[in-house]
C-alpha atoms as a PDB file:
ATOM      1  CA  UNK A   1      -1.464   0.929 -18.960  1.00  0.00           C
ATOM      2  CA  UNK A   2      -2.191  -2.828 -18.526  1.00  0.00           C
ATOM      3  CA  UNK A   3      -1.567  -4.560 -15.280  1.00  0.00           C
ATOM      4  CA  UNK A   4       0.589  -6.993 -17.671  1.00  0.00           C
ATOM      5  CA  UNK A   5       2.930  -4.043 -18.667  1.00  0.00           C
ATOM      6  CA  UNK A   6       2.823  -2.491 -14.962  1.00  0.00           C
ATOM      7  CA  UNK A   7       4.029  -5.646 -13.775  1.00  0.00           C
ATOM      8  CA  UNK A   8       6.846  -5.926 -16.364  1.00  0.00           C
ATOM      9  CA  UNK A   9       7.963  -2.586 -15.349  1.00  0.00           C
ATOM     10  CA  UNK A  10       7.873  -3.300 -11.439  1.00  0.00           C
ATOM     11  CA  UNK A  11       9.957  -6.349 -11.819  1.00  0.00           C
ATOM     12  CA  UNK A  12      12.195  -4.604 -14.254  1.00  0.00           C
ATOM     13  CA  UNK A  13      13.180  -2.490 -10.778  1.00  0.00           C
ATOM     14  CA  UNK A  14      12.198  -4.578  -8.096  1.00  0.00           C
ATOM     15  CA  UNK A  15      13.790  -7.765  -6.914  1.00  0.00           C
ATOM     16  CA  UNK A  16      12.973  -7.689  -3.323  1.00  0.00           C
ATOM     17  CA  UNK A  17       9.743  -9.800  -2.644  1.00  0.00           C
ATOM     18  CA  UNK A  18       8.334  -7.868   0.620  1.00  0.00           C
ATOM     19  CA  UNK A  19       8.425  -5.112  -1.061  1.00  0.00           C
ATOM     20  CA  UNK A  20       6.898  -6.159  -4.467  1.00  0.00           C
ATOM     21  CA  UNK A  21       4.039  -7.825  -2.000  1.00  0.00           C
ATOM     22  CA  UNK A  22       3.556  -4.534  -0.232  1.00  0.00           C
ATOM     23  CA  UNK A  23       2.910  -2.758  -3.748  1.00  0.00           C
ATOM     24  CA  UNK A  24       0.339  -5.704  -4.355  1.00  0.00           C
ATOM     25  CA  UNK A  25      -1.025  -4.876  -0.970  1.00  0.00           C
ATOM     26  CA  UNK A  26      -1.707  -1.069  -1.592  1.00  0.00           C
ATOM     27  CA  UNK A  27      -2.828  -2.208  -5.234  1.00  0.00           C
ATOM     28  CA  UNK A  28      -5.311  -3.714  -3.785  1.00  0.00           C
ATOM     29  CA  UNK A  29      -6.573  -1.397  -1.429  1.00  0.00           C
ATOM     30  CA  UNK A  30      -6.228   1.091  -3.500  1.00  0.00           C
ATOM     31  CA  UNK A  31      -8.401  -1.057  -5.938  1.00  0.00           C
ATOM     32  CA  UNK A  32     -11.264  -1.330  -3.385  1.00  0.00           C
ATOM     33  CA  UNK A  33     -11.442   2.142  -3.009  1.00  0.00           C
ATOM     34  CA  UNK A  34     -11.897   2.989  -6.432  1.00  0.00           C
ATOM     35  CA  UNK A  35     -14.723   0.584  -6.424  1.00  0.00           C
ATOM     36  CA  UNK A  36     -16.274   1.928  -3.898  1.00  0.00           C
ATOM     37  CA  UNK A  37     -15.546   5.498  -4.964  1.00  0.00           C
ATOM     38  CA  UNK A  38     -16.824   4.246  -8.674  1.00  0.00           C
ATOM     39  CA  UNK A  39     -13.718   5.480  -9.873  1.00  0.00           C
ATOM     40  CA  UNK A  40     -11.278   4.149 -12.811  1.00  0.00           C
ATOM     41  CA  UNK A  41     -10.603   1.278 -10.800  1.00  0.00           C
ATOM     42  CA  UNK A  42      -7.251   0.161 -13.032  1.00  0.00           C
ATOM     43  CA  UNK A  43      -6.029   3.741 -12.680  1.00  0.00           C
ATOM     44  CA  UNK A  44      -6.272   3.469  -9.419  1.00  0.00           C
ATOM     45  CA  UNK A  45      -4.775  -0.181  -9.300  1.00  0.00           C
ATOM     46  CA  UNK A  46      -1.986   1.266 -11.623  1.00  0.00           C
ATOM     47  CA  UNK A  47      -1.117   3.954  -8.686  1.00  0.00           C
ATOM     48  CA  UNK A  48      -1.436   1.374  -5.655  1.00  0.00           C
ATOM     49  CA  UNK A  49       1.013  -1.144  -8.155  1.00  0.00           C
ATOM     50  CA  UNK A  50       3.836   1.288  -9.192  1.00  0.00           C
ATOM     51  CA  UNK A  51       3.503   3.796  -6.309  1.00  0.00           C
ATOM     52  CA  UNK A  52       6.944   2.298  -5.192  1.00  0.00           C
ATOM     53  CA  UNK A  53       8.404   0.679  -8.046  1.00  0.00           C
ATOM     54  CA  UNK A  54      11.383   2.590  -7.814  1.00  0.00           C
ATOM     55  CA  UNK A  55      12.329   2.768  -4.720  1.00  0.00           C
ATOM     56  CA  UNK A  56      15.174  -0.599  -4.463  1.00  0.00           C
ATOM     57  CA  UNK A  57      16.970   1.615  -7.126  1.00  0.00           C
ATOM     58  CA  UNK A  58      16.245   4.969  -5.698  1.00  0.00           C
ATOM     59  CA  UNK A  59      15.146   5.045  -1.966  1.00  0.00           C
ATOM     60  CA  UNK A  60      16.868   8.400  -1.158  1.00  0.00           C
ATOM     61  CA  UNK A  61      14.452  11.721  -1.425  1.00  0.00           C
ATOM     62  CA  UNK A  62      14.032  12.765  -3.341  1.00  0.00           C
ATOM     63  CA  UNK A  63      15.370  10.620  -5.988  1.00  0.00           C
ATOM     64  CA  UNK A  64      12.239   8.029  -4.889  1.00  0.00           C
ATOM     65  CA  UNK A  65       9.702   8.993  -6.346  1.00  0.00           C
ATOM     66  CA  UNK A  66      11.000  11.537  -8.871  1.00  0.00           C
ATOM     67  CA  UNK A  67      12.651   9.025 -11.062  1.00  0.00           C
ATOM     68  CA  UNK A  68      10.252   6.580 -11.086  1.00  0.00           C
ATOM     69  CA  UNK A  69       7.844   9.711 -12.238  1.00  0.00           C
ATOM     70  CA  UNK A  70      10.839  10.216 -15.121  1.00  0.00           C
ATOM     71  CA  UNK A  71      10.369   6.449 -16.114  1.00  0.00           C
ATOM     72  CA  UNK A  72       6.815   6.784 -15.792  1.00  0.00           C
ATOM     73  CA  UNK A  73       6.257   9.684 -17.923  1.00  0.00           C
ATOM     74  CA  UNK A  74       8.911   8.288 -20.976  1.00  0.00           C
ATOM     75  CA  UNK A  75       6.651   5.014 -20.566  1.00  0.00           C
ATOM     76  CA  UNK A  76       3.314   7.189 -21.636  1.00  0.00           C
ATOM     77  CA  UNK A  77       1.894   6.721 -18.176  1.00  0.00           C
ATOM     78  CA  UNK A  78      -0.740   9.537 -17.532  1.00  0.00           C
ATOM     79  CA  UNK A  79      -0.263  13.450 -15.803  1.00  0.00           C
ATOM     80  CA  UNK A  80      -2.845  12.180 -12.740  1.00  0.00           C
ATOM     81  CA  UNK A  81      -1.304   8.592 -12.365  1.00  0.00           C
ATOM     82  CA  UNK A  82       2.651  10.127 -12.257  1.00  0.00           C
ATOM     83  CA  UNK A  83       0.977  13.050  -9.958  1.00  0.00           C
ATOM     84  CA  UNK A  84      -0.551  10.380  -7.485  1.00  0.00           C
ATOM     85  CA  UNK A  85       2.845   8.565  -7.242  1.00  0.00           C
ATOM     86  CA  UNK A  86       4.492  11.945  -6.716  1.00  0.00           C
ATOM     87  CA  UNK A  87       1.981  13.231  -4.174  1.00  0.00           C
ATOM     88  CA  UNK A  88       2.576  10.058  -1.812  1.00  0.00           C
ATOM     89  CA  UNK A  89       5.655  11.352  -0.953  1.00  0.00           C
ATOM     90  CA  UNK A  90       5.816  14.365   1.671  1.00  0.00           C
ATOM     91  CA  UNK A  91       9.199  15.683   0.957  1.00  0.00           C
ATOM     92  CA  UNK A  92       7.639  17.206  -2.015  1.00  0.00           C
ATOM     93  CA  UNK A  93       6.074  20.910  -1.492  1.00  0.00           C
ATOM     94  CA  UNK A  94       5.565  20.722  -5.201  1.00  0.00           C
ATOM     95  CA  UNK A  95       2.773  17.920  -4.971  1.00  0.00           C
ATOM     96  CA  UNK A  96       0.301  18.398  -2.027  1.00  0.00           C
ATOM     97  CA  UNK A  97      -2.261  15.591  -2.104  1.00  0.00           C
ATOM     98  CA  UNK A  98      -5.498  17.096  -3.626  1.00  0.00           C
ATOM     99  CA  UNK A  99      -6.930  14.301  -5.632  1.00  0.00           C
ATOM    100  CA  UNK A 100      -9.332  11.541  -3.741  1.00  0.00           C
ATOM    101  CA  UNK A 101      -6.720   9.308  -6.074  1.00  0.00           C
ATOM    102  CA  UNK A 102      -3.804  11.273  -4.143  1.00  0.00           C
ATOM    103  CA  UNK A 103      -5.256  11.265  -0.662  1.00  0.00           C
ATOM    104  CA  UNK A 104      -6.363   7.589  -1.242  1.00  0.00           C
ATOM    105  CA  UNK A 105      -2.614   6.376  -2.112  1.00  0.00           C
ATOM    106  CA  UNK A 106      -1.604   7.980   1.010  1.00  0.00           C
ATOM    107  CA  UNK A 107      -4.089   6.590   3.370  1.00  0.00           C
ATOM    108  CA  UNK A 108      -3.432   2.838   2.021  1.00  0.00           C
ATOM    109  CA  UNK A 109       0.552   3.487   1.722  1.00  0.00           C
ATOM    110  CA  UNK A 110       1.301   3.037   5.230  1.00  0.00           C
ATOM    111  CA  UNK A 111      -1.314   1.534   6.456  1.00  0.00           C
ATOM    112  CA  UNK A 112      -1.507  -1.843   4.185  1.00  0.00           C
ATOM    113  CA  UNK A 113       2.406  -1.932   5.496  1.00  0.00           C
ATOM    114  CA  UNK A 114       1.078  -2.026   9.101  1.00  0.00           C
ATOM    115  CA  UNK A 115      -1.194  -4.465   8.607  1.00  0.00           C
ATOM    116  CA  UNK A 116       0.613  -7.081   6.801  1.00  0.00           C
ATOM    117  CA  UNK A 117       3.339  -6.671   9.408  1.00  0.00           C
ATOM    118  CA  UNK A 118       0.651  -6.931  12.340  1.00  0.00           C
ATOM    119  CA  UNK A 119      -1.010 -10.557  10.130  1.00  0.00           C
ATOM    120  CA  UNK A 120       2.499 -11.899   9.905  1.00  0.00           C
ATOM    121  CA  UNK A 121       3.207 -11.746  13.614  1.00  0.00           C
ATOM    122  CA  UNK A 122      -0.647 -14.022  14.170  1.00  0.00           C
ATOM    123  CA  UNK A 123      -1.135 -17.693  13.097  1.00  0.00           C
ATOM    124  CA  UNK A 124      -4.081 -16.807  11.541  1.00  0.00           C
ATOM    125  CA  UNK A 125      -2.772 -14.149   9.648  1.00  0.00           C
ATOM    126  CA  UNK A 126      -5.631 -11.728   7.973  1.00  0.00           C
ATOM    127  CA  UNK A 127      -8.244 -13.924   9.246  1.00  0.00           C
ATOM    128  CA  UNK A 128     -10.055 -12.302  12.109  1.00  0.00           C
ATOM    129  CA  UNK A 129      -7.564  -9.544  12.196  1.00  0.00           C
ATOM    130  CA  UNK A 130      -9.671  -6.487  13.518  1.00  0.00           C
ATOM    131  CA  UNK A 131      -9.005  -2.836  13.847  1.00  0.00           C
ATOM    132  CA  UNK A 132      -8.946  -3.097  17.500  1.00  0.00           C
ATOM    133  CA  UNK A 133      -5.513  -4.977  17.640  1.00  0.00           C
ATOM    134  CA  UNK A 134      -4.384  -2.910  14.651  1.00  0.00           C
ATOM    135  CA  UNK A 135      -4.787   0.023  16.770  1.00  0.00           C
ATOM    136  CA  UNK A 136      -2.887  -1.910  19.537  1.00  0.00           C
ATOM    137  CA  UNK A 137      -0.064  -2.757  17.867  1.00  0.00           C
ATOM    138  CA  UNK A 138      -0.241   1.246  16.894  1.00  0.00           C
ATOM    139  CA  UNK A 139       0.668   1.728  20.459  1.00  0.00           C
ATOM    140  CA  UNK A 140       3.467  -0.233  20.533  1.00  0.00           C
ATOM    141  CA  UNK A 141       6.458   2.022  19.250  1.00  0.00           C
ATOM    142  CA  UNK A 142       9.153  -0.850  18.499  1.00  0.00           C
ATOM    143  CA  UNK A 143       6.724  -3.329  16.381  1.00  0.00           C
ATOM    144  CA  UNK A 144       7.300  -2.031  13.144  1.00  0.00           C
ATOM    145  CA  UNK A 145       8.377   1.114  13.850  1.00  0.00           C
ATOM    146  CA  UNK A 146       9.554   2.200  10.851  1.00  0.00           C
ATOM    147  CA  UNK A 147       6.246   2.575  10.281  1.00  0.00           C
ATOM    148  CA  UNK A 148       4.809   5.950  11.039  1.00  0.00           C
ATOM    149  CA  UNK A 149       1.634   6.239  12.541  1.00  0.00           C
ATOM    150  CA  UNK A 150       0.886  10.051  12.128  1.00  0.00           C
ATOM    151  CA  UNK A 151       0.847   9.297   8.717  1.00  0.00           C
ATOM    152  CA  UNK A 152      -1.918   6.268   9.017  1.00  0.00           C
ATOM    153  CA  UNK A 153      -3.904   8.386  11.036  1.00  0.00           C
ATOM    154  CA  UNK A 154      -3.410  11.499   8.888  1.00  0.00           C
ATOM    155  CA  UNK A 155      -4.308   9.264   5.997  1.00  0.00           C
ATOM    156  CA  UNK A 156      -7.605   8.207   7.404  1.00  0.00           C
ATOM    157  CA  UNK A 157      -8.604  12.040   8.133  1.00  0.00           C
ATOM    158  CA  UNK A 158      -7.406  13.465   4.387  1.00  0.00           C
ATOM    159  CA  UNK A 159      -9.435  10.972   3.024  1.00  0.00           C
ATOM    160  CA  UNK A 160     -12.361  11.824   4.971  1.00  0.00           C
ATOM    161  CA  UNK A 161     -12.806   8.380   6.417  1.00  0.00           C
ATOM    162  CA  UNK A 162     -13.090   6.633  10.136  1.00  0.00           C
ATOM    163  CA  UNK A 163      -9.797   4.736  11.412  1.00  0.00           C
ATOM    164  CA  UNK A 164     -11.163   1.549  12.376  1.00  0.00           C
ATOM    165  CA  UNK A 165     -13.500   1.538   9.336  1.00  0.00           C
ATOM    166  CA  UNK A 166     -10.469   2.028   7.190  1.00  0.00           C
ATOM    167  CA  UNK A 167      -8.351  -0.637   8.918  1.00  0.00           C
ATOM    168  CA  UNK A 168     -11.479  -2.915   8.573  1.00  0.00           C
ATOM    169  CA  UNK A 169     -11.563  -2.195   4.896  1.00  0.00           C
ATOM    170  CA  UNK A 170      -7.792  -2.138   3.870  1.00  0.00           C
ATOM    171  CA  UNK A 171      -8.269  -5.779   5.972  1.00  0.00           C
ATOM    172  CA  UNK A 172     -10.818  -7.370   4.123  1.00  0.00           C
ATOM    173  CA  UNK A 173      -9.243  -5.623   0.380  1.00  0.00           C
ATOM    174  CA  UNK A 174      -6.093  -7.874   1.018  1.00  0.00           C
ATOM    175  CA  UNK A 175      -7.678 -11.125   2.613  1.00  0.00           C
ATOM    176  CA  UNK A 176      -8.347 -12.076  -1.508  1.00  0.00           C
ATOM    177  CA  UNK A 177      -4.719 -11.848  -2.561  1.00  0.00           C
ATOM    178  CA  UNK A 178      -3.764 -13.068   1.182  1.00  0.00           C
ATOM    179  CA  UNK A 179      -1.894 -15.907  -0.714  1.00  0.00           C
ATOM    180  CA  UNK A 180       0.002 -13.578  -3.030  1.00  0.00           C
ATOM    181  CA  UNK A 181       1.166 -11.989   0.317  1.00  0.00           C
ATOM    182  CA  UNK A 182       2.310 -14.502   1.725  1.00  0.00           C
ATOM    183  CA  UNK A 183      -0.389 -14.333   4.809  1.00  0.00           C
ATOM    184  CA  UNK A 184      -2.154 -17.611   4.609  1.00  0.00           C
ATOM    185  CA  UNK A 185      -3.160 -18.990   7.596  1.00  0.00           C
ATOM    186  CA  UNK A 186      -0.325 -21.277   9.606  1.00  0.00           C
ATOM    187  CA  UNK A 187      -1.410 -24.781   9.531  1.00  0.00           C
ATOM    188  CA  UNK A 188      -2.157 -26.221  13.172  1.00  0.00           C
ATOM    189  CA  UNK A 189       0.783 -27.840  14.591  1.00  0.00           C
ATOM    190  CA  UNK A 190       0.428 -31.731  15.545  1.00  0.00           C
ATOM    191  CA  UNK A 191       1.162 -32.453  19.177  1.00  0.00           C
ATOM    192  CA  UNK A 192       3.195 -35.446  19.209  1.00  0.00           C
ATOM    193  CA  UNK A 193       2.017 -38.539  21.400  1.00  0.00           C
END
């Protein structure tokens, strides 16, 4: 279960790059909070990375995530890391989230989508992006909206944790890969004389 292999298997499904950089974003995240949790933090990683690895081949439920979970389990991949993956998904009555691995997933899912899409749309991308215009955009039903925010906000609550303190975190987890996803900061334009 090295990050090498779990990126050989992601690209082995995945072509599109938005959403290969929003399975970097919830790795990350997810990453964080298994540091702060002191948990298995490349378990965790492993679950933010391939949480949506199948989902170009397979986006229909409940096809995504069951057959990733079918690839993940003939790859060796362990019962709580295929169980995560299954749980983020809530078209499955089978896998409620119980875990703080499960619940995490879910609360970073979502939300590191909302945030990348609320960077891209500021020249200064991730930098000095704060909850409180995260939570603005929220109220704006046609930016992004396939993004739903019941499930950011139900995230924050199953995990136990504040909104704006879990935008501000799932903020500053991706500002070190901000390169990686694609949310560097837009150089200052020249003004021509």
């Amino acid at each position: 279960m090295s990050r090498e292999d779990n990126l050989k298997l992601l690209h082995q499904y995945t072509e599109s790059i938005s959403l290969f950089r929003h399975m970097l974003a919830v790795e990350a995240a997810v990453r964080a909070y298994a540091v702060k949790f002191g948990e298995d933090v490349e378990k965790w990683a492993t679950v933010g990375l391939l949480h949506d690895f199948d989902y170009e081949r397979w986006p229909d439920p409940p096809d995504h995530p069951l057959k990733g979970a079918e690839i993940l389990l003939a790859n060796g991949y362990p019962p709580d890391v295929i169980y995560a993956i299954k749980s983020h998904a809530d078209y499955l009555p089978d896998c409620p989230r119980v875990s703080r691995l499960d619940k995490t997933l879910y609360a970073c899912d979502e939300l590191s989508g909302f945030v990348t899409a609320c960077a891209l749309v500021r020249p200064e991308r991730l930098e000095g992006l704060t909850p409180k215009s995260v939570r603005k955009k929220m109220k704006q039903a046609s930016f992004a909206a396939a993004v739903r925010r019941e499930d950011i906000v139900r995230g924050a609550e199953d995990l136990g944790v504040d909104l704006d303190e879990h935008i501000a975190f799932v903020i500053a987890a991706l500002q070190p890969i901000a390169s990686e996803l694609g949310l560097v900061p837009e150089e200052p334009r020249e003004n021509p004389s």
